[in-house]
C-alpha atoms as a PDB file:
ATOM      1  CA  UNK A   1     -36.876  77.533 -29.149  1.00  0.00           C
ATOM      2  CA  UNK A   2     -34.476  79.569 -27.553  1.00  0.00           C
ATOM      3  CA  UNK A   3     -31.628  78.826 -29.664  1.00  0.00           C
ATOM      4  CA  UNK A   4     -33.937  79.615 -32.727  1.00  0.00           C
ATOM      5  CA  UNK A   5     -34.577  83.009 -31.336  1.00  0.00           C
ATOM      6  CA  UNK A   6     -30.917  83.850 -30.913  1.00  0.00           C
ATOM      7  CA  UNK A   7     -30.150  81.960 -34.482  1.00  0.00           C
ATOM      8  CA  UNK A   8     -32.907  85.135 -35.935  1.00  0.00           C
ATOM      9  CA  UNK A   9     -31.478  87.577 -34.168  1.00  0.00           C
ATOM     10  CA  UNK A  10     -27.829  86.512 -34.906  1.00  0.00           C
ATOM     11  CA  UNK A  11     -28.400  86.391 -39.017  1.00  0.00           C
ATOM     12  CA  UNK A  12     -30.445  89.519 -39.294  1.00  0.00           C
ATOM     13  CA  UNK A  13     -27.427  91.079 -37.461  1.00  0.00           C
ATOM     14  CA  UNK A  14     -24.897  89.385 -40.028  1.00  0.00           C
ATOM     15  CA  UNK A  15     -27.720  90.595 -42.804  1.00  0.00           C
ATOM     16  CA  UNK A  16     -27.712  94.409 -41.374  1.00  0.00           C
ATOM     17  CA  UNK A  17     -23.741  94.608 -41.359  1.00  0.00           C
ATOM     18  CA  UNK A  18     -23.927  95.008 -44.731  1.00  0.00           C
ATOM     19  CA  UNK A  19     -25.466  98.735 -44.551  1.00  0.00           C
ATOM     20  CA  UNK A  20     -23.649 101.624 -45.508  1.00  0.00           C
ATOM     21  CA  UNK A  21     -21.438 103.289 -42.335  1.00  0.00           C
ATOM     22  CA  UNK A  22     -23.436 106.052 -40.520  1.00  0.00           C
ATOM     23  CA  UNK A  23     -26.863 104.173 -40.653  1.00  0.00           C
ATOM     24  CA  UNK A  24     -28.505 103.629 -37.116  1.00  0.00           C
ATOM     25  CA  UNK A  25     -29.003 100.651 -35.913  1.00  0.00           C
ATOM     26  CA  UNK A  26     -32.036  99.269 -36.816  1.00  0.00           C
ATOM     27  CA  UNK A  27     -34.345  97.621 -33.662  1.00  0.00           C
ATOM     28  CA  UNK A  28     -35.673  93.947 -34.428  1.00  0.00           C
ATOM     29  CA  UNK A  29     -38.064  91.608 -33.506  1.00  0.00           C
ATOM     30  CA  UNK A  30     -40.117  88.615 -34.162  1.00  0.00           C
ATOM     31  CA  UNK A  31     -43.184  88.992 -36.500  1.00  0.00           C
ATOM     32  CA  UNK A  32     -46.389  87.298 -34.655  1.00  0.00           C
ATOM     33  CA  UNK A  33     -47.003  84.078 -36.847  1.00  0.00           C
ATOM     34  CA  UNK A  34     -50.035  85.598 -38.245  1.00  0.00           C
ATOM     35  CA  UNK A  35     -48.608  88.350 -40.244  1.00  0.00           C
ATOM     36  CA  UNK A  36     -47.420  84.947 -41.920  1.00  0.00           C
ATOM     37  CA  UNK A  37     -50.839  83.115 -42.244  1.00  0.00           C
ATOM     38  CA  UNK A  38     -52.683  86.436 -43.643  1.00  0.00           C
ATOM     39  CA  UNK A  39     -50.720  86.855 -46.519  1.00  0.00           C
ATOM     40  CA  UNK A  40     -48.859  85.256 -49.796  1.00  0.00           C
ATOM     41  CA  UNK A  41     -46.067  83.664 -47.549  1.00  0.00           C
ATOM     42  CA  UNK A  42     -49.183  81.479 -46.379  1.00  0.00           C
ATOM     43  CA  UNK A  43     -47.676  78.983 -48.547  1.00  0.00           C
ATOM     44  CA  UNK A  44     -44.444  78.163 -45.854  1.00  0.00           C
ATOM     45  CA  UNK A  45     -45.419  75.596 -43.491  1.00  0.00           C
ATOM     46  CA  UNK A  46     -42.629  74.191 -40.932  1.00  0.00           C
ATOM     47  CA  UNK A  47     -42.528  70.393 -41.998  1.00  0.00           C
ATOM     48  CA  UNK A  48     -44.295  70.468 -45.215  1.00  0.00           C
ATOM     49  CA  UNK A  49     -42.866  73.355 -47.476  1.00  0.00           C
ATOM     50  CA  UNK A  50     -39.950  72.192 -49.682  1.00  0.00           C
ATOM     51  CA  UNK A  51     -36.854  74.601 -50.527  1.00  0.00           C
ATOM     52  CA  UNK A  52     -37.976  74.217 -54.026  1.00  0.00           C
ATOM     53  CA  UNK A  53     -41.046  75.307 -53.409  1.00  0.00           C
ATOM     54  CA  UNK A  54     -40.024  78.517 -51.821  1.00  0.00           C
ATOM     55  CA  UNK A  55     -37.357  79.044 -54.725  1.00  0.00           C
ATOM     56  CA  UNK A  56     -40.052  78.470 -57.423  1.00  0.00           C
ATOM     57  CA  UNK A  57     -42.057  81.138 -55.777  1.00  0.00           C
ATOM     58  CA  UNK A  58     -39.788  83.508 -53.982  1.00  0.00           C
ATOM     59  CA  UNK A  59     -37.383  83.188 -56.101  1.00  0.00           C
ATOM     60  CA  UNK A  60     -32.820  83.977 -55.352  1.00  0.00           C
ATOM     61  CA  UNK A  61     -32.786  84.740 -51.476  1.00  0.00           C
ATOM     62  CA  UNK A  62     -30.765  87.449 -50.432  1.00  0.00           C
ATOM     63  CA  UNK A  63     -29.234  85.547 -48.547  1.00  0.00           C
ATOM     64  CA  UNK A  64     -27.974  81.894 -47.732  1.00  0.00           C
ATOM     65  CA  UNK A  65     -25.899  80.283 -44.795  1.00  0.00           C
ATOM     66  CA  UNK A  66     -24.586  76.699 -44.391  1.00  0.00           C
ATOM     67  CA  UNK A  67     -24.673  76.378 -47.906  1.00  0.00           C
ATOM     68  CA  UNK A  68     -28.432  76.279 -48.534  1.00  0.00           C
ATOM     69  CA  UNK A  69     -29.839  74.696 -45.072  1.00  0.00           C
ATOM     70  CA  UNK A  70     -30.803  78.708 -44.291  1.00  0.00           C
ATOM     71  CA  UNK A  71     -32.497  80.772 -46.688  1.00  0.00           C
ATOM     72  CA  UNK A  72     -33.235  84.926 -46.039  1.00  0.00           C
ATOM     73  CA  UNK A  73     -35.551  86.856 -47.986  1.00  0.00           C
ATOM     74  CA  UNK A  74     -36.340  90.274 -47.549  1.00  0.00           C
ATOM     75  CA  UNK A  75     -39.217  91.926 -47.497  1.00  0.00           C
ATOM     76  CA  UNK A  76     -40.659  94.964 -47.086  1.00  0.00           C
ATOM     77  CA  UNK A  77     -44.787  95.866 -45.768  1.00  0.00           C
ATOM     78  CA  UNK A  78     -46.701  97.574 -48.149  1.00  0.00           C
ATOM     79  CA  UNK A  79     -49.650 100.169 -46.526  1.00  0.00           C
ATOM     80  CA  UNK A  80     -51.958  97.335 -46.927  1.00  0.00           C
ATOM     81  CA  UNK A  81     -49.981  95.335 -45.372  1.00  0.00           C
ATOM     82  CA  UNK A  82     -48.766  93.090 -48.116  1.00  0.00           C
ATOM     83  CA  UNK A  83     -45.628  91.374 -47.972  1.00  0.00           C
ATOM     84  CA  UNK A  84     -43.359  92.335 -50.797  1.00  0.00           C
ATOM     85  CA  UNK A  85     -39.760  91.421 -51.699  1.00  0.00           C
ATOM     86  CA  UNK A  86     -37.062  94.068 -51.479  1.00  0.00           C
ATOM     87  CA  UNK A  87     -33.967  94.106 -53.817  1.00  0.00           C
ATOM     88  CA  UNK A  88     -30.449  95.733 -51.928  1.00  0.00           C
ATOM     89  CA  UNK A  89     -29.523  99.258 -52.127  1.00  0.00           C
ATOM     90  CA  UNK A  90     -25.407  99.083 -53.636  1.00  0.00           C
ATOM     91  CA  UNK A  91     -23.549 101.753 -52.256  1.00  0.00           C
ATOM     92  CA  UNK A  92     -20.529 101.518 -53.931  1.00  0.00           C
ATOM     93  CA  UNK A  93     -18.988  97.790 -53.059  1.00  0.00           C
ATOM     94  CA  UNK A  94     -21.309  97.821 -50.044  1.00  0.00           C
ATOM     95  CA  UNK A  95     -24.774  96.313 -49.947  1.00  0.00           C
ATOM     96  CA  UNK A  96     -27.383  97.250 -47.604  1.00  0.00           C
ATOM     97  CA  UNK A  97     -31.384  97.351 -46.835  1.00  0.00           C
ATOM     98  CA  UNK A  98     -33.264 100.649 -45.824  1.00  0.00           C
ATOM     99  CA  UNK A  99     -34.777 100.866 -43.082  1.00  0.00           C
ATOM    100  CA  UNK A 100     -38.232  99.143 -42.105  1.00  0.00           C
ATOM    101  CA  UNK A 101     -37.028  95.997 -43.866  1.00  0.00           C
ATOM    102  CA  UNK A 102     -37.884  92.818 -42.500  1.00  0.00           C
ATOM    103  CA  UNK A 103     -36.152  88.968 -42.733  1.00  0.00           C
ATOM    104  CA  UNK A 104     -37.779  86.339 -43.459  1.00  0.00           C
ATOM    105  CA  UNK A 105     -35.361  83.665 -42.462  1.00  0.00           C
ATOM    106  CA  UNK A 106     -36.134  80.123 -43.379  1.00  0.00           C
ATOM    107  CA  UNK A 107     -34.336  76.913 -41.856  1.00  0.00           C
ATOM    108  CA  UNK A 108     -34.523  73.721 -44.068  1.00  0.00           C
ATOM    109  CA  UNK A 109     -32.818  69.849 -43.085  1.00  0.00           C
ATOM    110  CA  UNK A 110     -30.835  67.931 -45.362  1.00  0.00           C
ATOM    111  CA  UNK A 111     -33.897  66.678 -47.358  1.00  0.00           C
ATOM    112  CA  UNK A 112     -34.833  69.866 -48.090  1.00  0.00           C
ATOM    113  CA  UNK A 113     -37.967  70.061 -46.056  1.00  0.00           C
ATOM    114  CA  UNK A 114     -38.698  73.388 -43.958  1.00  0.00           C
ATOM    115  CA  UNK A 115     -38.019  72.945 -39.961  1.00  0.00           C
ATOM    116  CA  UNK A 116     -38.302  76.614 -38.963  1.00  0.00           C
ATOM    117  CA  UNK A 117     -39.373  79.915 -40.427  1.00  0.00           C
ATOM    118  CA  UNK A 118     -39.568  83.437 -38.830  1.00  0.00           C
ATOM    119  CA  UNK A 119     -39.879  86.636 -40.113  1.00  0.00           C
ATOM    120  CA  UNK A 120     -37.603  89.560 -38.172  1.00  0.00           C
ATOM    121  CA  UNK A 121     -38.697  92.796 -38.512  1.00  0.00           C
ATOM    122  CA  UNK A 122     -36.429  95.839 -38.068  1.00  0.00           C
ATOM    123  CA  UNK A 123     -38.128  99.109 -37.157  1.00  0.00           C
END
């Protein structure tokens, strides 16, 4: 679990590196699960969700790493506390996320069958 925790915390960082020079740094930390459960990512289920399922209905991550085996998504919470996906802001060549953006970083094995999900939320 640990490693997990530092895997999150290590791709939002790679994800946040992205933002334009001069932006603070954004705080993170693990969504409780059931921001997850109450919402339309109820869907994502460690050992049961496929990576085509979550392409079908998420659609192009924002992000992938070790070719497909990690998928990021982010996503942004709406007043009513709705989940929605967030396109990048382009700053010239640069590509960034404003602030209160969240990760929602999904780990899949070679079958293509979900392992571990988390959401990250910056603040």
């Amino acid at each position: 679990m640990d490693w997990f925790r530092k895997l999150i915390i290590f791709i939002t960082a790679i994800a946040f590196m992205g933002m334009p020079a001069g932006c603070a740094t954004p705080k993170i930390q693990v969504a409780d699960a059931q921001l997850l459960l109450n919402s339309e990512l109820a869907f994502i289920k460690d050992g049961e969700t496929t990576r085509e399922e979550v392409s079908l209905k998420l659609g192009v991550p924002s992000a992938q790493l070790e070719g497909d085996r990690i998928l990021m998504y982010q996503f942004r919470t709406s007043e009513d506390g709705k989940w929605n996906l967030v396109s990048p802001i382009f700053s010239g060549n640069l590509r960034g996320w404003g602030s209160g953006t969240s990760s929602l970083v999904l780990v899949f094995d070679a079958r293509g069958i979900l392992q571990k999900h988390s959401m990250v939320i910056s603040k």
